[in-house]
C-alpha atoms as a PDB file:
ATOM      1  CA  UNK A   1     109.272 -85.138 332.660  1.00  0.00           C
ATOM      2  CA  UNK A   2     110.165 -88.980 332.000  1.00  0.00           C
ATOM      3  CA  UNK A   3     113.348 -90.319 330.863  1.00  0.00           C
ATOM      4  CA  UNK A   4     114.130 -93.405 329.044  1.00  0.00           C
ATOM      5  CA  UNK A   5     117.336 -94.663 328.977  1.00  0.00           C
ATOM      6  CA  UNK A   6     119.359 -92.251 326.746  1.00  0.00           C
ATOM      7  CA  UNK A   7     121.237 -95.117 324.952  1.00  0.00           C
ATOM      8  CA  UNK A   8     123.872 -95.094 322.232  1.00  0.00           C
ATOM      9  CA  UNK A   9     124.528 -92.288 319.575  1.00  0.00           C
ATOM     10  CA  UNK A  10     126.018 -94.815 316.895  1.00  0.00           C
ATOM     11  CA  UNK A  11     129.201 -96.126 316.105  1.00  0.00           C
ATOM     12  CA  UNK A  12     129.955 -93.357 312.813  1.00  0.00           C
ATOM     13  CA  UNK A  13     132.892 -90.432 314.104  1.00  0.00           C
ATOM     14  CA  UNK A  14     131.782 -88.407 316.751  1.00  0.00           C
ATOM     15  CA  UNK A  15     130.149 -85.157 315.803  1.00  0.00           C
ATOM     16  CA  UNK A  16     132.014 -81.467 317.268  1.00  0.00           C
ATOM     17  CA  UNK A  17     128.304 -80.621 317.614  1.00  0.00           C
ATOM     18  CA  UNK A  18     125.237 -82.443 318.832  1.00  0.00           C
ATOM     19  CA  UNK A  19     122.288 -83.220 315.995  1.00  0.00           C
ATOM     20  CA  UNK A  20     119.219 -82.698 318.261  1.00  0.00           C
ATOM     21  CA  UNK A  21     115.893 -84.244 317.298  1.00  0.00           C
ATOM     22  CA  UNK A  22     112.151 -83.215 318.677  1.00  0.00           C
ATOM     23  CA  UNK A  23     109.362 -85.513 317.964  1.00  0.00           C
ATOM     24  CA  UNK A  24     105.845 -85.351 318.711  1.00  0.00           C
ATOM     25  CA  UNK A  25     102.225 -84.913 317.476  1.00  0.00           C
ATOM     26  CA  UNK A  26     100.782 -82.211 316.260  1.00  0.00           C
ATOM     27  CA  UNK A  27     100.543 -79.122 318.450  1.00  0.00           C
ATOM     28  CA  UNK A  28     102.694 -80.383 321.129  1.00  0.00           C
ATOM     29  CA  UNK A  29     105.059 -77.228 320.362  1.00  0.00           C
ATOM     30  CA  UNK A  30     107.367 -78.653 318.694  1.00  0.00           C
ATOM     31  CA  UNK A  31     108.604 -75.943 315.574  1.00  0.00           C
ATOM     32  CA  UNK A  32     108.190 -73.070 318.657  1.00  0.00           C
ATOM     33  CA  UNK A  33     110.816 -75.255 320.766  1.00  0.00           C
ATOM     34  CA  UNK A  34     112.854 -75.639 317.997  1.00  0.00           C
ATOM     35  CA  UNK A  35     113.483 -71.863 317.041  1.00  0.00           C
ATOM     36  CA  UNK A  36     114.297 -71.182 320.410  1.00  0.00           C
ATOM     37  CA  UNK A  37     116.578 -73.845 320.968  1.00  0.00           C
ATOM     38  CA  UNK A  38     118.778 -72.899 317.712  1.00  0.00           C
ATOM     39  CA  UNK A  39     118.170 -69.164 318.863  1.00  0.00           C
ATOM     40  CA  UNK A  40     119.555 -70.145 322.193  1.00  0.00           C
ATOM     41  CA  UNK A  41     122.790 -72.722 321.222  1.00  0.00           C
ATOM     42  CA  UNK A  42     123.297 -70.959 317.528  1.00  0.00           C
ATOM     43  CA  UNK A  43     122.530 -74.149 315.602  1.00  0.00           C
ATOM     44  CA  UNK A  44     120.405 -74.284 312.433  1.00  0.00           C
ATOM     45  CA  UNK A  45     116.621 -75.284 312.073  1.00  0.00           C
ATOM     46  CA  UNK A  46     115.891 -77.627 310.079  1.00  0.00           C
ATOM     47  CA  UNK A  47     111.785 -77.576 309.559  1.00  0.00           C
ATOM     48  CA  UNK A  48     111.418 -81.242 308.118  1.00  0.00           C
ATOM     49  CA  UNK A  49     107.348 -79.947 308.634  1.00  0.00           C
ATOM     50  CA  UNK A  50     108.120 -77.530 306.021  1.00  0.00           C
ATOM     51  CA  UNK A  51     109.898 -79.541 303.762  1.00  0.00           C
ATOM     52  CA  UNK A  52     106.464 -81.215 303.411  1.00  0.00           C
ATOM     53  CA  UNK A  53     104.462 -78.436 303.502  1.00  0.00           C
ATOM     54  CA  UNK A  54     106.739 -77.279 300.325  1.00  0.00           C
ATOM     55  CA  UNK A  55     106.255 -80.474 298.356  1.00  0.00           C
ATOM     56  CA  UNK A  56     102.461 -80.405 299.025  1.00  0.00           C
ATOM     57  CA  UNK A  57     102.498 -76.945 298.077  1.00  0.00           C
ATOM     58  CA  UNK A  58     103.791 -78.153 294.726  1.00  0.00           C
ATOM     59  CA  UNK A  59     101.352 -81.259 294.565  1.00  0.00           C
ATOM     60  CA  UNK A  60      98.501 -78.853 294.598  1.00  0.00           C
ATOM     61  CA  UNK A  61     100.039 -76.180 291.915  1.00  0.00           C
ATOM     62  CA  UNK A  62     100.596 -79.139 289.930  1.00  0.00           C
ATOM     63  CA  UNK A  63      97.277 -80.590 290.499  1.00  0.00           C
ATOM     64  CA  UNK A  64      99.082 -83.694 291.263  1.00  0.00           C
ATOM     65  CA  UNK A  65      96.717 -86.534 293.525  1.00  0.00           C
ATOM     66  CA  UNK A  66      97.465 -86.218 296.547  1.00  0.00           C
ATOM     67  CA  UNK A  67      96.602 -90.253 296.951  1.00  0.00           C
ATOM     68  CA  UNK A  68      98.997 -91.085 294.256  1.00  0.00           C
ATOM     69  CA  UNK A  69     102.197 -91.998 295.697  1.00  0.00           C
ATOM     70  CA  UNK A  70     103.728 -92.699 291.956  1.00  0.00           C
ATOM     71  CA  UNK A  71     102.834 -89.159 290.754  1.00  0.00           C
ATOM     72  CA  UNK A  72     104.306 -87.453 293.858  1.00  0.00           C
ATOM     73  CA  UNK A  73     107.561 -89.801 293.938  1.00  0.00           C
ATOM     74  CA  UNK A  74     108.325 -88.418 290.328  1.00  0.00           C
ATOM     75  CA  UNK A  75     107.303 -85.013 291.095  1.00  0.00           C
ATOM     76  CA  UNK A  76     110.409 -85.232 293.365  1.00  0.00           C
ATOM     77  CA  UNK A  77     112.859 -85.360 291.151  1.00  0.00           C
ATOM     78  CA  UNK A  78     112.521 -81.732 289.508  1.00  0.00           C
ATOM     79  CA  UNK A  79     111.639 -80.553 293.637  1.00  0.00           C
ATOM     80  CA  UNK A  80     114.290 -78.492 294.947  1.00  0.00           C
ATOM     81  CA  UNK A  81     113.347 -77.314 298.708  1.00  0.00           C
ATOM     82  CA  UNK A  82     116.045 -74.988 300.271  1.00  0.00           C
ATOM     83  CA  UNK A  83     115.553 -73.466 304.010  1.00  0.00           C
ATOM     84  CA  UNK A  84     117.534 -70.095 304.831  1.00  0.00           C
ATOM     85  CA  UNK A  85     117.895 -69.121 308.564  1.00  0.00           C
ATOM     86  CA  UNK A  86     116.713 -66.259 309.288  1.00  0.00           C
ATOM     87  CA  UNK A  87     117.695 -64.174 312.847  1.00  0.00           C
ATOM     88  CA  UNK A  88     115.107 -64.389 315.277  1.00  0.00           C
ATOM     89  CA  UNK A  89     112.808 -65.795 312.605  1.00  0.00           C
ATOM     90  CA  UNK A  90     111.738 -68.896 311.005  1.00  0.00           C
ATOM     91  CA  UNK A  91     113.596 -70.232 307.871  1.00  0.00           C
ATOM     92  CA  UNK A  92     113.076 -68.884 304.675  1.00  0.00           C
ATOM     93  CA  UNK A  93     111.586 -71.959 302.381  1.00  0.00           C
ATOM     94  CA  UNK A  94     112.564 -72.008 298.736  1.00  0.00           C
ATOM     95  CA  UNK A  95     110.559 -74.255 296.579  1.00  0.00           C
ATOM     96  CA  UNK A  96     112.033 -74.654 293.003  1.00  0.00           C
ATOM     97  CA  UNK A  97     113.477 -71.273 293.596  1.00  0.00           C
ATOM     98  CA  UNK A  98     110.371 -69.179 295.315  1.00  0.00           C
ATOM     99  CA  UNK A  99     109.923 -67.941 298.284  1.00  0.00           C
ATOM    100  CA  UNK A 100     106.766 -69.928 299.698  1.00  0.00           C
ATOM    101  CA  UNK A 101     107.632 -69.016 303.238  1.00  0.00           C
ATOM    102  CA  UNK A 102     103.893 -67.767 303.657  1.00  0.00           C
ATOM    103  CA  UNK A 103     102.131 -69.122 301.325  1.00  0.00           C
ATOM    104  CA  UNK A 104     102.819 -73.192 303.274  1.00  0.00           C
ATOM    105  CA  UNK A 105     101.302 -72.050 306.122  1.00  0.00           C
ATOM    106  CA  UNK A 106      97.873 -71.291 304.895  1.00  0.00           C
ATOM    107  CA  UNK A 107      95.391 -73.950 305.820  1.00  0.00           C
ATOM    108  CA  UNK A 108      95.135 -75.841 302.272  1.00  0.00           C
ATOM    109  CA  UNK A 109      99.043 -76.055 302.205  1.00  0.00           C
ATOM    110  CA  UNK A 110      98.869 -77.529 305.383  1.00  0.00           C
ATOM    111  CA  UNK A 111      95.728 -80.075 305.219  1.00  0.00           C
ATOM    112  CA  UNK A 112      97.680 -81.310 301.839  1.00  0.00           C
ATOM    113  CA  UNK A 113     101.095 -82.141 303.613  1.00  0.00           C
ATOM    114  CA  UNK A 114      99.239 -84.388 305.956  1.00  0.00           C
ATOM    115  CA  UNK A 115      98.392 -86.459 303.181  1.00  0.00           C
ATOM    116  CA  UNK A 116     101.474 -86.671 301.123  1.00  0.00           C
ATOM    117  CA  UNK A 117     103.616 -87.241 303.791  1.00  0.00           C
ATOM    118  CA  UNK A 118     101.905 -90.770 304.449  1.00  0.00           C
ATOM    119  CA  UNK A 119     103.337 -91.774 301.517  1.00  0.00           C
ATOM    120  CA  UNK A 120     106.605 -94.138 302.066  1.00  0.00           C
ATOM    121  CA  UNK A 121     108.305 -92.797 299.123  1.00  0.00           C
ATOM    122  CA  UNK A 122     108.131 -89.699 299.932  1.00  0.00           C
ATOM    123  CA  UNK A 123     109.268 -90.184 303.308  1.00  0.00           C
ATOM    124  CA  UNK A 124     112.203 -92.149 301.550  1.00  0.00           C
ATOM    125  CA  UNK A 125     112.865 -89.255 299.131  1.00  0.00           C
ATOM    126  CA  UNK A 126     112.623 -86.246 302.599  1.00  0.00           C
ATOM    127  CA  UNK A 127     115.066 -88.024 304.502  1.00  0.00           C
ATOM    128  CA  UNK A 128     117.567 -88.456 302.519  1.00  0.00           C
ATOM    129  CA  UNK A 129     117.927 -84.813 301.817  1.00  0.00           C
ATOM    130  CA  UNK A 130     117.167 -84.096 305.728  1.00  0.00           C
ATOM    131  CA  UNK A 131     120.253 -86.554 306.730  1.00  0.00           C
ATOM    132  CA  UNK A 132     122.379 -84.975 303.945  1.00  0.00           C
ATOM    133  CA  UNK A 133     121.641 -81.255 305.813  1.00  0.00           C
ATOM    134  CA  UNK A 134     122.074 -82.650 309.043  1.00  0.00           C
ATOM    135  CA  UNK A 135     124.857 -84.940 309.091  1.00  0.00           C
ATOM    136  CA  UNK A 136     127.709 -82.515 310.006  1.00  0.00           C
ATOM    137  CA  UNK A 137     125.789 -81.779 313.717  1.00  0.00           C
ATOM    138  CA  UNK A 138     124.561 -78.452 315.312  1.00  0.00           C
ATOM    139  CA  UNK A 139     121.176 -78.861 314.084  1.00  0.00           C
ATOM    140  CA  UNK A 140     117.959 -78.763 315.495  1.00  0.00           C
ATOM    141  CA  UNK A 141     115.540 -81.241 313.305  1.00  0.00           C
ATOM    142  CA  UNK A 142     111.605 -81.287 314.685  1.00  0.00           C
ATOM    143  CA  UNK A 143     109.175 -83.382 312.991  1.00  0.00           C
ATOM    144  CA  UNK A 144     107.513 -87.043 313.806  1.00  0.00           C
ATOM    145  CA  UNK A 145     110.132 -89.657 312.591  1.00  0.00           C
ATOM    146  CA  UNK A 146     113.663 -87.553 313.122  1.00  0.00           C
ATOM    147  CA  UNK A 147     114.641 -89.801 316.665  1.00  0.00           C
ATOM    148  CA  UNK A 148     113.522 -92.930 314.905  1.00  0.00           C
ATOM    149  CA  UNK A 149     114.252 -92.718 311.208  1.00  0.00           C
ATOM    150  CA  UNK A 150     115.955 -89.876 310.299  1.00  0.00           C
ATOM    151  CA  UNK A 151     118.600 -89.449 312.862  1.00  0.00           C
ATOM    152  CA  UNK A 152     118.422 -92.857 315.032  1.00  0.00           C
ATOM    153  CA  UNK A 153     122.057 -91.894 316.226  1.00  0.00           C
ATOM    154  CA  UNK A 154     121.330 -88.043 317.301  1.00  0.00           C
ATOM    155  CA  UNK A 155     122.535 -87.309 320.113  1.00  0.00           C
ATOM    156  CA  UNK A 156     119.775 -85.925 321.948  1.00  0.00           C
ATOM    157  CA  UNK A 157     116.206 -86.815 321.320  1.00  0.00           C
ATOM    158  CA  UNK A 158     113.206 -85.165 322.939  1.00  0.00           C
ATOM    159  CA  UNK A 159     109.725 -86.532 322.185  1.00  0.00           C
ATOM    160  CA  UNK A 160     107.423 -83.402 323.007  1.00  0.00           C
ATOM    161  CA  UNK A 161     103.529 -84.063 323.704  1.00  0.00           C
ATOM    162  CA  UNK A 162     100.795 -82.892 325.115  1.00  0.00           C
ATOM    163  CA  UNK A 163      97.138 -84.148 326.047  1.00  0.00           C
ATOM    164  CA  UNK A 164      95.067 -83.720 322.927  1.00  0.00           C
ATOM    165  CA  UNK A 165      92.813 -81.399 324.177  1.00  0.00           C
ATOM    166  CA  UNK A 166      95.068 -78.702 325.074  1.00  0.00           C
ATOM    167  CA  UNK A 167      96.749 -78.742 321.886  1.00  0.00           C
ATOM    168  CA  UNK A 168      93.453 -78.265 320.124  1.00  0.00           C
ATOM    169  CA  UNK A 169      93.322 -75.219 322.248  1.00  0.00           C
ATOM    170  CA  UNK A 170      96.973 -74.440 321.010  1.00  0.00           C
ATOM    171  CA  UNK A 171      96.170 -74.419 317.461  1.00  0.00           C
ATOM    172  CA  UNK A 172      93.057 -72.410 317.848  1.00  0.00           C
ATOM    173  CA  UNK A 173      94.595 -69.914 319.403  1.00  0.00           C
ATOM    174  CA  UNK A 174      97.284 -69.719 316.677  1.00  0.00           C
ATOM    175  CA  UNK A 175      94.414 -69.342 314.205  1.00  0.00           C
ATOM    176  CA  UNK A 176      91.833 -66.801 316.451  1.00  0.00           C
ATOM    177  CA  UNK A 177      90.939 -64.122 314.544  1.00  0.00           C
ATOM    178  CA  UNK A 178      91.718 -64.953 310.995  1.00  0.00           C
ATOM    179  CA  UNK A 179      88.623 -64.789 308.905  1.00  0.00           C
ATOM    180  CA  UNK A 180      88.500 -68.043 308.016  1.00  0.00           C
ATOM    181  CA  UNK A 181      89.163 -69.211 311.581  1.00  0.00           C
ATOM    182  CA  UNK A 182      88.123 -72.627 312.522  1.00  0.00           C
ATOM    183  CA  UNK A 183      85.810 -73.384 315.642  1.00  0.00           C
ATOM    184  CA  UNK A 184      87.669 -74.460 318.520  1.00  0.00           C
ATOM    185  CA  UNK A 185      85.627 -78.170 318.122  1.00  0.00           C
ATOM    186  CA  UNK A 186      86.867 -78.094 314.436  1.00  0.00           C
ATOM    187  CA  UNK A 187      90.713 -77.375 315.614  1.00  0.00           C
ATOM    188  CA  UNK A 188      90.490 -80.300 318.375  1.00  0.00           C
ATOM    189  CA  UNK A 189      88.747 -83.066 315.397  1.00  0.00           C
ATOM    190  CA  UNK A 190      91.572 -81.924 312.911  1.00  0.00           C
ATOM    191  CA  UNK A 191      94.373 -82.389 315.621  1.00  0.00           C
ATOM    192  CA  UNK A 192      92.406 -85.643 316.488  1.00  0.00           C
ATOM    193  CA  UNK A 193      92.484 -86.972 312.304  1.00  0.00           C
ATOM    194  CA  UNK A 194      96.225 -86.270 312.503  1.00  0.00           C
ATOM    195  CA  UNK A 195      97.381 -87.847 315.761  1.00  0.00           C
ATOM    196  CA  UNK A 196      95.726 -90.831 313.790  1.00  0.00           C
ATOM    197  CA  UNK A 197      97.013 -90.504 310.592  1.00  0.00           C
ATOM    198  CA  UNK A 198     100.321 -89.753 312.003  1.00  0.00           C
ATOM    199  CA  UNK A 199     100.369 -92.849 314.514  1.00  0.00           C
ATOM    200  CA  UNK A 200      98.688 -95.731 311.977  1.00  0.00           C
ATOM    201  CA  UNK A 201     100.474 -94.878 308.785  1.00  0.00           C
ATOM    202  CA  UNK A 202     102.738 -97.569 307.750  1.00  0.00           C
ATOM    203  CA  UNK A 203     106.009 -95.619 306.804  1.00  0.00           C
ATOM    204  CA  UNK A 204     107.334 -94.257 310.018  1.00  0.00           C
ATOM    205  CA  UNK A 205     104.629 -93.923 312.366  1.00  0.00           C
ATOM    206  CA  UNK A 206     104.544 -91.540 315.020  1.00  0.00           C
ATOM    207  CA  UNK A 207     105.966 -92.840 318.078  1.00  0.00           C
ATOM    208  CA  UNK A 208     109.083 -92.187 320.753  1.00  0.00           C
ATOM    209  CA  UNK A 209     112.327 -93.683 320.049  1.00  0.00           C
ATOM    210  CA  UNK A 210     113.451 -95.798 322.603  1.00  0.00           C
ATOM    211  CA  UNK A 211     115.951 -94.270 323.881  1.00  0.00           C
ATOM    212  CA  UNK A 212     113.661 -90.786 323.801  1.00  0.00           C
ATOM    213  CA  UNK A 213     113.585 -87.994 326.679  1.00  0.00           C
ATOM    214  CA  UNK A 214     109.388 -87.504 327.152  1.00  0.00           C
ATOM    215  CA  UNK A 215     108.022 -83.652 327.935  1.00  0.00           C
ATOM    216  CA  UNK A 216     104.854 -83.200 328.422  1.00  0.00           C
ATOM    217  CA  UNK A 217     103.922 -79.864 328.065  1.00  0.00           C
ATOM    218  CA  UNK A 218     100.351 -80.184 329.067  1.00  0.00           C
ATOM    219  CA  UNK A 219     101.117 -78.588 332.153  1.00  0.00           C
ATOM    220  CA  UNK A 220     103.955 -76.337 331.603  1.00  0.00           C
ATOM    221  CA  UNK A 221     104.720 -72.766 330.892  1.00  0.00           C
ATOM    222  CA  UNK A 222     106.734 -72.314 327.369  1.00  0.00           C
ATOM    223  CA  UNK A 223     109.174 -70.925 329.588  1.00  0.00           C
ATOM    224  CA  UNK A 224     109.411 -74.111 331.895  1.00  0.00           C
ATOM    225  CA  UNK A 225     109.634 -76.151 328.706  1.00  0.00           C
ATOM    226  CA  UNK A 226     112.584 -74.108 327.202  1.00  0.00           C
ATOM    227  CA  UNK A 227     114.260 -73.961 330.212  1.00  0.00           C
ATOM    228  CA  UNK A 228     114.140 -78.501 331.006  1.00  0.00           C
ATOM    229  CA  UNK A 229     115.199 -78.297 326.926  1.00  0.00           C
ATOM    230  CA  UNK A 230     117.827 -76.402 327.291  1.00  0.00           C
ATOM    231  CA  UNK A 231     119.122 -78.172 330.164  1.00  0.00           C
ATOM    232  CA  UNK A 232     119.543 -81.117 328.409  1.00  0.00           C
ATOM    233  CA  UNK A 233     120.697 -80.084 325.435  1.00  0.00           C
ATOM    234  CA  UNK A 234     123.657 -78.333 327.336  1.00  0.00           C
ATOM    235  CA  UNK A 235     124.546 -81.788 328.773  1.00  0.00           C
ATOM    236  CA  UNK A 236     125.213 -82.426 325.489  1.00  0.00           C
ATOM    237  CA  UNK A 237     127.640 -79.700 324.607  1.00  0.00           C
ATOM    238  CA  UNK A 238     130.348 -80.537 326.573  1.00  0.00           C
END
């Protein structure tokens, strides 16, 4: 583990609890470290990654182009995406009303929020609503912009990675067994597309905030990397 200097949390009222941001590329563990640290410190979730995966959800029901930024900026305004913690489970995800909770993690659902979320107005349009959830503290908020655009001023920011490899092996192993499962060469390429998608795109590209705390997880247990994260954010309970 690496630290940069931890910097400032903004000049806006201090929060009674911490907003706590992970960042990182696909597959680095990000949504897993999440759960367990709001399981751990009793804050709430917030899946920004399924906040996409709802919209897209809705892009392809509507058979809107997923390369049209104009057609998915106005299918935001009749969107309504609402996450319900669960105990010891992931949110529940509302879209418009339904429960999509399965149905966004299916491999279309998830291909098609790769692409819309390139789009800078739909970034514009998820943030807003991801600040607005956040802003009172005693969140944890995981995605690939939270440190850097969504909550510059959180006061703890972890950017979680991983070499690429191993978390090609990562996802295939979430997938083994399915029948439609991937190969484990197809699971590394796809990781490989997104880490490039995710790093060129104009709005928000994937990288650390400055003032980021680095993980690497290529070598650690999920228990070693639960126990650093919880470390720190302790230091920031007090």
């Amino acid at each position: 583990m690496t630290a940069a200097s931890q910097g400032t949390v903004g000049t806006g009222p201090r929060r009674l609890r911490p907003v706590i941001a992970i960042d990182g590329p696909a597959g680095a563990g990000k949504s897993t470290l999440a759960a367990h640290l709001a399981r751990r410190f009793g804050f709430l979730n917030l899946e920004t990654g399924a906040m996409y995966r709802a919209l897209a959800l809705k892009a392809l029901n509507t058979h809107t182009p997923l390369n049209d930024e104009a057609a998915l900026a106005g299918l935001t305004d009749h969107t309504r995406i609402l996450l319900e913690p669960r105990p010891n489970d992931t949110n529940r995800v509302l879209l418009d009303g339904e429960d999509v909770t399965a149905r966004i993690r299916e491999k279309d659902v998830s291909e098609a929020a790769s692409e819309v979320s390139v789009h800078p107005r739909v970034r514009a349009w998820m943030v807003e609503r991801q600040r607005t959830m956040g802003q009172q503290g005693g969140v944890i908020m995981e995605g690939r912009d939270i440190g850097t655009k969504v909550f510059p001023d959180a006061e703890l920011k972890i950017f979680l990675d991983a070499q690429d490899e191993i978390r090609g092996q990562r996802r295939y192993l979430q997938s083994a067994g399915s029948n439609d499962a991937p190969t484990p060469e197809a699971v590394l390429a796809a990781v490989r597309d997104r880490d490039a998608r995710d790093r060129n795109r104009a709005a928000s590209p994937l990288q650390p905030a400055a003032d980021a705390i680095h993980l690497d997880t290529t070598r650690l247990t999920l228990e070693q990397v639960c126990a650093l994260a919880e470390e720190l954010v302790a230091s920031k309970m007090s």
